[in-house]
Protein backbone atom coordinates (compact mmCIF):
# COMPACT_ATOMS: atom_id res chain seq x y z
CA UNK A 1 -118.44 -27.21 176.29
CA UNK A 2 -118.79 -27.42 172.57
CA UNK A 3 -120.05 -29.62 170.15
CA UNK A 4 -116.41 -31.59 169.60
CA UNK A 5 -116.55 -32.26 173.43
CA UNK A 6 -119.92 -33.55 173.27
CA UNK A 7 -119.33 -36.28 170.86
CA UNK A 8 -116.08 -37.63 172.14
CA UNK A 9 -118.32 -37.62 175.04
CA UNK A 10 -121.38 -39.67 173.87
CA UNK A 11 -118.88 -41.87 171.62
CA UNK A 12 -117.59 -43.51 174.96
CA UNK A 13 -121.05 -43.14 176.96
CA UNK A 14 -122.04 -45.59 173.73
CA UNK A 15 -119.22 -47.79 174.17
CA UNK A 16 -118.39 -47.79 177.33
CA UNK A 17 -114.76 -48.16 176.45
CA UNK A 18 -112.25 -45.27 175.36
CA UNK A 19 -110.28 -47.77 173.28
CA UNK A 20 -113.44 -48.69 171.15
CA UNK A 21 -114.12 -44.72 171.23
CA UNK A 22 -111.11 -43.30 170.38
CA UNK A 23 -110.96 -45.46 167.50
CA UNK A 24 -114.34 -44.69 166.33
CA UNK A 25 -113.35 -40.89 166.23
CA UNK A 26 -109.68 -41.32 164.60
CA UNK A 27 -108.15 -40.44 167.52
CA UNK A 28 -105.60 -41.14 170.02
CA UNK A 29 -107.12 -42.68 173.31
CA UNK A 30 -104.41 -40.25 175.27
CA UNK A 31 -106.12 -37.31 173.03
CA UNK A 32 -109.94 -38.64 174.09
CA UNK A 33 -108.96 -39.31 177.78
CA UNK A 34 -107.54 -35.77 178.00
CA UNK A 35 -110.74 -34.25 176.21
CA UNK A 36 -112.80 -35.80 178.50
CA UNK A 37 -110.97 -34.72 181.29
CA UNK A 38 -111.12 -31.14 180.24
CA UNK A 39 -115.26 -31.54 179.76
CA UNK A 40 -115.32 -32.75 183.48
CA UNK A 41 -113.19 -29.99 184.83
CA UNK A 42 -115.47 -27.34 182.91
CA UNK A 43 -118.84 -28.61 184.10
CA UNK A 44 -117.24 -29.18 187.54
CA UNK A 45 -118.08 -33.15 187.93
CA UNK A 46 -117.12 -36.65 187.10
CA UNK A 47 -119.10 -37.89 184.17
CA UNK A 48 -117.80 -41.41 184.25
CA UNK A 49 -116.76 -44.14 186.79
CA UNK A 50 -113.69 -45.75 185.35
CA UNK A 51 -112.12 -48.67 186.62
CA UNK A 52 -108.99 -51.19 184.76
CA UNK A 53 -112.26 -53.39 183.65
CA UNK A 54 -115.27 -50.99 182.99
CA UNK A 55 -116.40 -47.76 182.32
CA UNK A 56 -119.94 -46.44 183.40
CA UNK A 57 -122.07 -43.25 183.78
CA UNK A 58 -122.33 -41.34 186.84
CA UNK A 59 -125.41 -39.72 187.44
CA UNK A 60 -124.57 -36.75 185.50
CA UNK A 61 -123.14 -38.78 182.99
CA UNK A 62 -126.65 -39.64 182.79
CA UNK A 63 -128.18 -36.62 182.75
CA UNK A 64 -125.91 -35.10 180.37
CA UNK A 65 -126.11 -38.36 178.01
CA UNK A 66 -129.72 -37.92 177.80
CA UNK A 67 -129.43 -34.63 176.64
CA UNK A 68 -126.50 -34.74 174.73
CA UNK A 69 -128.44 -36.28 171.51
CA UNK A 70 -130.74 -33.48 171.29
CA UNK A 71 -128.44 -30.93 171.69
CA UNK A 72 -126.11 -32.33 168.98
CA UNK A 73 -129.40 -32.91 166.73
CA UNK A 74 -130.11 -29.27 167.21
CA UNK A 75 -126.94 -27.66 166.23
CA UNK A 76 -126.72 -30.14 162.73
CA UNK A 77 -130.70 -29.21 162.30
CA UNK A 78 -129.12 -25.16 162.62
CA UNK A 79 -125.98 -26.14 160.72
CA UNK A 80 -128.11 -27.84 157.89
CA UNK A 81 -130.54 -24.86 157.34
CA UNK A 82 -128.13 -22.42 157.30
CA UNK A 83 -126.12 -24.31 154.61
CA UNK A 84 -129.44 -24.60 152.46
CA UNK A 85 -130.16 -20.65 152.99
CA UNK A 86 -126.52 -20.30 151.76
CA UNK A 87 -126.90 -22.59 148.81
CA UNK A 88 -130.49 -20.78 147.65
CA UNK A 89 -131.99 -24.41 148.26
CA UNK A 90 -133.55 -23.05 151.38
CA UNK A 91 -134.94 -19.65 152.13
CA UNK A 92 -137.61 -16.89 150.51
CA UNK A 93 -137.61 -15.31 147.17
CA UNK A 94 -139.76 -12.73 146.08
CA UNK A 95 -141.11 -12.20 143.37
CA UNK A 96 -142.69 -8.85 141.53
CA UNK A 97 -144.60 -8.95 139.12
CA UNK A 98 -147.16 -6.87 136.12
CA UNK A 99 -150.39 -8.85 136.37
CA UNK A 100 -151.52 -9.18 132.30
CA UNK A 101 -148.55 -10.59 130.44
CA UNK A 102 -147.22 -13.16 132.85
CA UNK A 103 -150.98 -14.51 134.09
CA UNK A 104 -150.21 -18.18 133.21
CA UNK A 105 -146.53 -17.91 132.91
CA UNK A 106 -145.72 -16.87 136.14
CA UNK A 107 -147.54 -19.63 138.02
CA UNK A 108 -146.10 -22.45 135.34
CA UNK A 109 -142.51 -21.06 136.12
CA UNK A 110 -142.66 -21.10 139.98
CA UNK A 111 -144.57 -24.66 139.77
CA UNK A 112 -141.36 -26.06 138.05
CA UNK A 113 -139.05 -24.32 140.47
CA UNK A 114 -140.99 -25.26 143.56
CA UNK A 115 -140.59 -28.94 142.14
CA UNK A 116 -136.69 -28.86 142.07
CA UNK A 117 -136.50 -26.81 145.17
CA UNK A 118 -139.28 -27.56 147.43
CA UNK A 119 -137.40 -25.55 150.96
CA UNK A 120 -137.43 -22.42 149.03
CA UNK A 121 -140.13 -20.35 149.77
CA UNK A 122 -141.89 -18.24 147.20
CA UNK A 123 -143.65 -14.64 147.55
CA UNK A 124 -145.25 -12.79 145.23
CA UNK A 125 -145.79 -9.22 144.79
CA UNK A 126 -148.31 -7.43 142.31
CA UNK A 127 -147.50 -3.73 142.10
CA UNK A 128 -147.71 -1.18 138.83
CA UNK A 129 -144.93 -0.72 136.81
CA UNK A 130 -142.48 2.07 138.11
CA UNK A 131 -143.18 0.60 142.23
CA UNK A 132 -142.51 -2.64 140.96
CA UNK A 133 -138.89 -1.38 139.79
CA UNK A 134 -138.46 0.85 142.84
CA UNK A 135 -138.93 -2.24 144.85
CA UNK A 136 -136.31 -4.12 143.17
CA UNK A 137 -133.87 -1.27 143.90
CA UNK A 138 -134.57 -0.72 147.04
CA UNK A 139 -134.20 -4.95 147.91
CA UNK A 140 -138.32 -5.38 148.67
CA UNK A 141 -138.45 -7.90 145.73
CA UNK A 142 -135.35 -10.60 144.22
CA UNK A 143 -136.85 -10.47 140.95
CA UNK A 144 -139.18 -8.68 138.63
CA UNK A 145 -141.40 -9.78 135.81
CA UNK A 146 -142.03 -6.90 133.71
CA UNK A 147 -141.47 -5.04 130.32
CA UNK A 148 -138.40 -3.73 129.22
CA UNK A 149 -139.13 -0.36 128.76
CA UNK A 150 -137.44 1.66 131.51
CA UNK A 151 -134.76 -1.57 132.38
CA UNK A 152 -131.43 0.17 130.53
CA UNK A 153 -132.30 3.19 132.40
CA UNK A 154 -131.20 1.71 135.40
CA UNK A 155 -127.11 0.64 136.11
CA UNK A 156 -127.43 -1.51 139.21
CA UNK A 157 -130.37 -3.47 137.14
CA UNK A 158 -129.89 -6.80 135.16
CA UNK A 159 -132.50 -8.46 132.82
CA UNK A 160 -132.93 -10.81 130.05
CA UNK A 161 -136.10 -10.64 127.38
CA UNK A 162 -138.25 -13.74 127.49
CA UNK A 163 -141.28 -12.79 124.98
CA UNK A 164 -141.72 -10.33 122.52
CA UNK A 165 -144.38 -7.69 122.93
CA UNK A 166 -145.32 -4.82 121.09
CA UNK A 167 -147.99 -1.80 120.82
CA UNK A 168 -151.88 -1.58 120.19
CA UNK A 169 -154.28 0.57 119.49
CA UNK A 170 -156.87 -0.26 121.85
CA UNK A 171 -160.37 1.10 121.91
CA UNK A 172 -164.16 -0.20 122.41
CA UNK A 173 -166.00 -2.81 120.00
CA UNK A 174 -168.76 0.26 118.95
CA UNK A 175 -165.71 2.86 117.79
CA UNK A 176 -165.47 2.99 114.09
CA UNK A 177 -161.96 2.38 113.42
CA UNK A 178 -162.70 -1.00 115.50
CA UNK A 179 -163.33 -3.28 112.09
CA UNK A 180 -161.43 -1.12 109.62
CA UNK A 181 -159.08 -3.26 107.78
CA UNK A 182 -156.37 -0.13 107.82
CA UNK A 183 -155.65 2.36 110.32
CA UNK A 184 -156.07 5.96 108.99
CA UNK A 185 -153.82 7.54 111.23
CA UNK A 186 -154.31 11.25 110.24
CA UNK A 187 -158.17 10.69 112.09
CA UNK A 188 -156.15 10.03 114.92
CA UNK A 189 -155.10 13.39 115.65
CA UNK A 190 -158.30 13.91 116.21
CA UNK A 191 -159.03 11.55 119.18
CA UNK A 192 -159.15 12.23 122.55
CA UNK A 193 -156.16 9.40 123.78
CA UNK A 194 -155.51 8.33 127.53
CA UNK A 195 -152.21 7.07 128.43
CA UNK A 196 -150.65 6.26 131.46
CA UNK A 197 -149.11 8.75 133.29
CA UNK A 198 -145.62 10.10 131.86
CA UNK A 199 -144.07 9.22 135.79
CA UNK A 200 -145.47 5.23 135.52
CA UNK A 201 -142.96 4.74 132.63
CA UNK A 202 -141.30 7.50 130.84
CA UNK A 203 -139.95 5.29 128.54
CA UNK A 204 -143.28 3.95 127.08
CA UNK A 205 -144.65 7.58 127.17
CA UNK A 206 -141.60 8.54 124.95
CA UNK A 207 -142.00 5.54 123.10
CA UNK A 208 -145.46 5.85 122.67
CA UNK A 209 -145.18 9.24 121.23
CA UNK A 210 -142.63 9.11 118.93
CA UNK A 211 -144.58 6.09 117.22
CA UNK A 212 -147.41 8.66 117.34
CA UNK A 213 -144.98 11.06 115.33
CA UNK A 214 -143.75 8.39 112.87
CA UNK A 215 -147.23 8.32 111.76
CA UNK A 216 -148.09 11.70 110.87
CA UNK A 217 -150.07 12.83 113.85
CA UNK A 218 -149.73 13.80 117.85
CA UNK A 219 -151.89 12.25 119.89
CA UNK A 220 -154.81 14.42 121.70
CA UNK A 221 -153.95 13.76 125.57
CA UNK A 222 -156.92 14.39 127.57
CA UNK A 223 -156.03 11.77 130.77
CA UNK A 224 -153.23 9.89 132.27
CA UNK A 225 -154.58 7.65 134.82
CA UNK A 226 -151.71 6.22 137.15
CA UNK A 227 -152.38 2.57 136.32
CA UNK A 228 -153.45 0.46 133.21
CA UNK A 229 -156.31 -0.86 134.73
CA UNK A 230 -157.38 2.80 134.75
CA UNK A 231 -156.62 3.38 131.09
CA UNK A 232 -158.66 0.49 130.42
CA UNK A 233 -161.86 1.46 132.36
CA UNK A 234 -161.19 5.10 130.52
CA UNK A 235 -161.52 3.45 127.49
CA UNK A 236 -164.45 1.04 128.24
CA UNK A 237 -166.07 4.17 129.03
CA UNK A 238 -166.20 5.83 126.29
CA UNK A 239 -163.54 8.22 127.61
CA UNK A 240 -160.74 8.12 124.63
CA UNK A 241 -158.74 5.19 122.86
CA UNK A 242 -154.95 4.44 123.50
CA UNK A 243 -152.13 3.12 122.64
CA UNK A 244 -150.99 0.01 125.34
CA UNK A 245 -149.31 -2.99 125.49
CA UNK A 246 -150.58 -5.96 123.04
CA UNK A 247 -149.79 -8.70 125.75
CA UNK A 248 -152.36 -6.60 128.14
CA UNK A 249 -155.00 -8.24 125.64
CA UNK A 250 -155.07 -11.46 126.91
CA UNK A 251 -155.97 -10.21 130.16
CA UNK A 252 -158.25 -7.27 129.07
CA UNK A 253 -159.63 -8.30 125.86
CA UNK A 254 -163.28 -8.10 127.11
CA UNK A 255 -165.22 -5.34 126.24
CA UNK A 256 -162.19 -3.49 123.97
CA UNK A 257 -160.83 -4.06 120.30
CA UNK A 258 -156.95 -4.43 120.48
CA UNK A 259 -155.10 -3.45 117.04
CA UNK A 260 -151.47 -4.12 116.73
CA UNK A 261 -149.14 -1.49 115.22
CA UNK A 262 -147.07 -2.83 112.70
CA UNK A 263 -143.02 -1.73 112.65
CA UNK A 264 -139.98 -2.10 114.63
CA UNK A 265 -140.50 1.11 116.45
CA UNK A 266 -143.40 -0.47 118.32
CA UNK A 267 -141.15 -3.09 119.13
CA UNK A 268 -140.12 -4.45 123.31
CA UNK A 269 -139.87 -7.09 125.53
CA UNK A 270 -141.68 -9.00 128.43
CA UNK A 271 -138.65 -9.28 130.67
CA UNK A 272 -137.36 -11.16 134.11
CA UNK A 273 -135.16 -8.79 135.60
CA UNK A 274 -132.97 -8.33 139.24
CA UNK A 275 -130.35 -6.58 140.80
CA UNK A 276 -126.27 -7.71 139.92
CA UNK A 277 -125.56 -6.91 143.01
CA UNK A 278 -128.68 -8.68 144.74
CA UNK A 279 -127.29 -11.06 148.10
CA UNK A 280 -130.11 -13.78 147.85
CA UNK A 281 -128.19 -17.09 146.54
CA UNK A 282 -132.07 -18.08 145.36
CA UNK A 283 -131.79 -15.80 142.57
CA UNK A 284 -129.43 -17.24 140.49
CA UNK A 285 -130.50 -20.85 141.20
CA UNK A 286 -134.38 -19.40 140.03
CA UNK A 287 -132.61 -17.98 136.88
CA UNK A 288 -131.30 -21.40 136.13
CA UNK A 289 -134.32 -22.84 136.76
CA UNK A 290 -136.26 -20.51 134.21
CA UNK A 291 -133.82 -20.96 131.55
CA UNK A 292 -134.35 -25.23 132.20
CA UNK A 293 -138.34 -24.48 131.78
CA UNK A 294 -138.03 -22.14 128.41
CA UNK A 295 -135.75 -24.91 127.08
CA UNK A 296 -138.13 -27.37 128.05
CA UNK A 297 -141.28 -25.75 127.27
């Protein structure tokens, strides 16, 4: 019994006639007769009386008839949702992301995407910034909002710059560089710096560095905490000064004194990034999405 057997079945339970029902379904009434036939040899009863005037349920007609509806509103439930999971316009997409430079972005963005595609559900992950990109390799997360440091490192990864970002010089209120109207960078081979740690982002690190260089100096590592929140507290502390992110700022600005470097060399991207090979048909309709927001906003 399948689900073509089923409605030739309940299109002459509803008429009562396999003229009327054979019409109804574009078919021959030889071809519906014989269908039916084949249903009542498979289930091993007669499901209708038929006589040269009518044409009526037998009792497991019945049964079957009052069963039949469900069963065929099941399968075009299962038949619907798997069509919107294939789509994208059903299903889950998850999404990684740094905390600091997408804090109102990233819950404008899946607000508007929500709103064209209500079925899909959305889950985010927070994570620092090399687990974040290990989880998009290894499938945990669809796609990643992050910088753009370590992104060309990787083949199987795709991404596309949404806002510029550069580097600061961060350090507390009470440090006297803090309200200098010009950075004298040869003092700054003389303080103690924290950075994150070289593994977190080698990229940055490098980056970091050689805009250390370009200035004149090398800068004094004496920690490398594992996560920015870390470098911050260093900081706060009294610990050292760094050199970090400007778009951490608008997360972090309290209790530190953020000073941007000027030059290209300082220079990156906050990025949305995924896999090219990634399986989820969400992904590309959330890309679309975000490109219909930037436009718009």
């Amino acid at each position: 019994m399948d689900t073509k057997s089923l409605k030739f079945f309940m299109a002459v339970a509803e008429h009562r006639n396999f003229t009327k029902a054979a019409e109804q379904l574009y078919i021959t009434q030889s071809a519906l007769s014989h269908n039916i036939a084949d249903l009542e040899a498979e289930l091993g009863t007669k499901l209708f009386h038929r006589t040269t005037r009518s044409v009526s349920l037998t009792p497991s007609g019945e049964i079957l008839y009052k069963n039949a509806k469900d069963l065929l509103a099941g399968f075009d439930r299962i038949v619907s949702e798997i069509r919107k999971v294939d789509s994208g316009t059903s299903g889950e997409l998850v999404i990684g992301h740094l905390l600091s430079p997408f804090k109102d972005f990233l819950p404008a963005i899946t607000k508007y995407f929500q709103t064209e595609y209500p079925e899909v559900k959305i889950r985010l992950v927070r994570k620092n910034l090399r687990p974040l990109t290990n989880a998009l390799i290894n499938k945990e997360i669809d796609v990643l909002f992050t910088m753009s440091f370590d992104l060309d490192s990787f083949q199987v990864i795709e991404w596309n710059p949404l806002f510029p970002d550069g580097m600061s010089l961060v350090m507390r209120p009470d440090h006297p560089m803090a309200n200098s109207e010009t950075i004298d960078y040869k003092k700054l081979a003389d303080e103690p710096f924290i950075t994150l740690e070289e593994q977190e982002s080698p990229v940055f690190h490098s980056m970091m560095i050689q805009v250390c260089a370009a200035r004149g100096f090398m800068p004094n590592i004496v920690a490398t905490p594992p996560a920015v929140d870390s470098v911050l507290m260093d900081i706060k502390t009294g610990f050292g000064i760094a050199i970090m992110p400007t778009s951490i700022s608008s997360y972090y600005k309290h209790g530190l004194t953020f000073i941007e470097l000027e030059g290209d060399d300082t220079k990156f991207f906050e990025a949305i990034a995924w896999l090219k090979d990634n399986d989820n048909p969400t992904v590309p309709l959330f890309l679309s999405s975000l490109n219909r927001f930037l436009a718009d906003n």
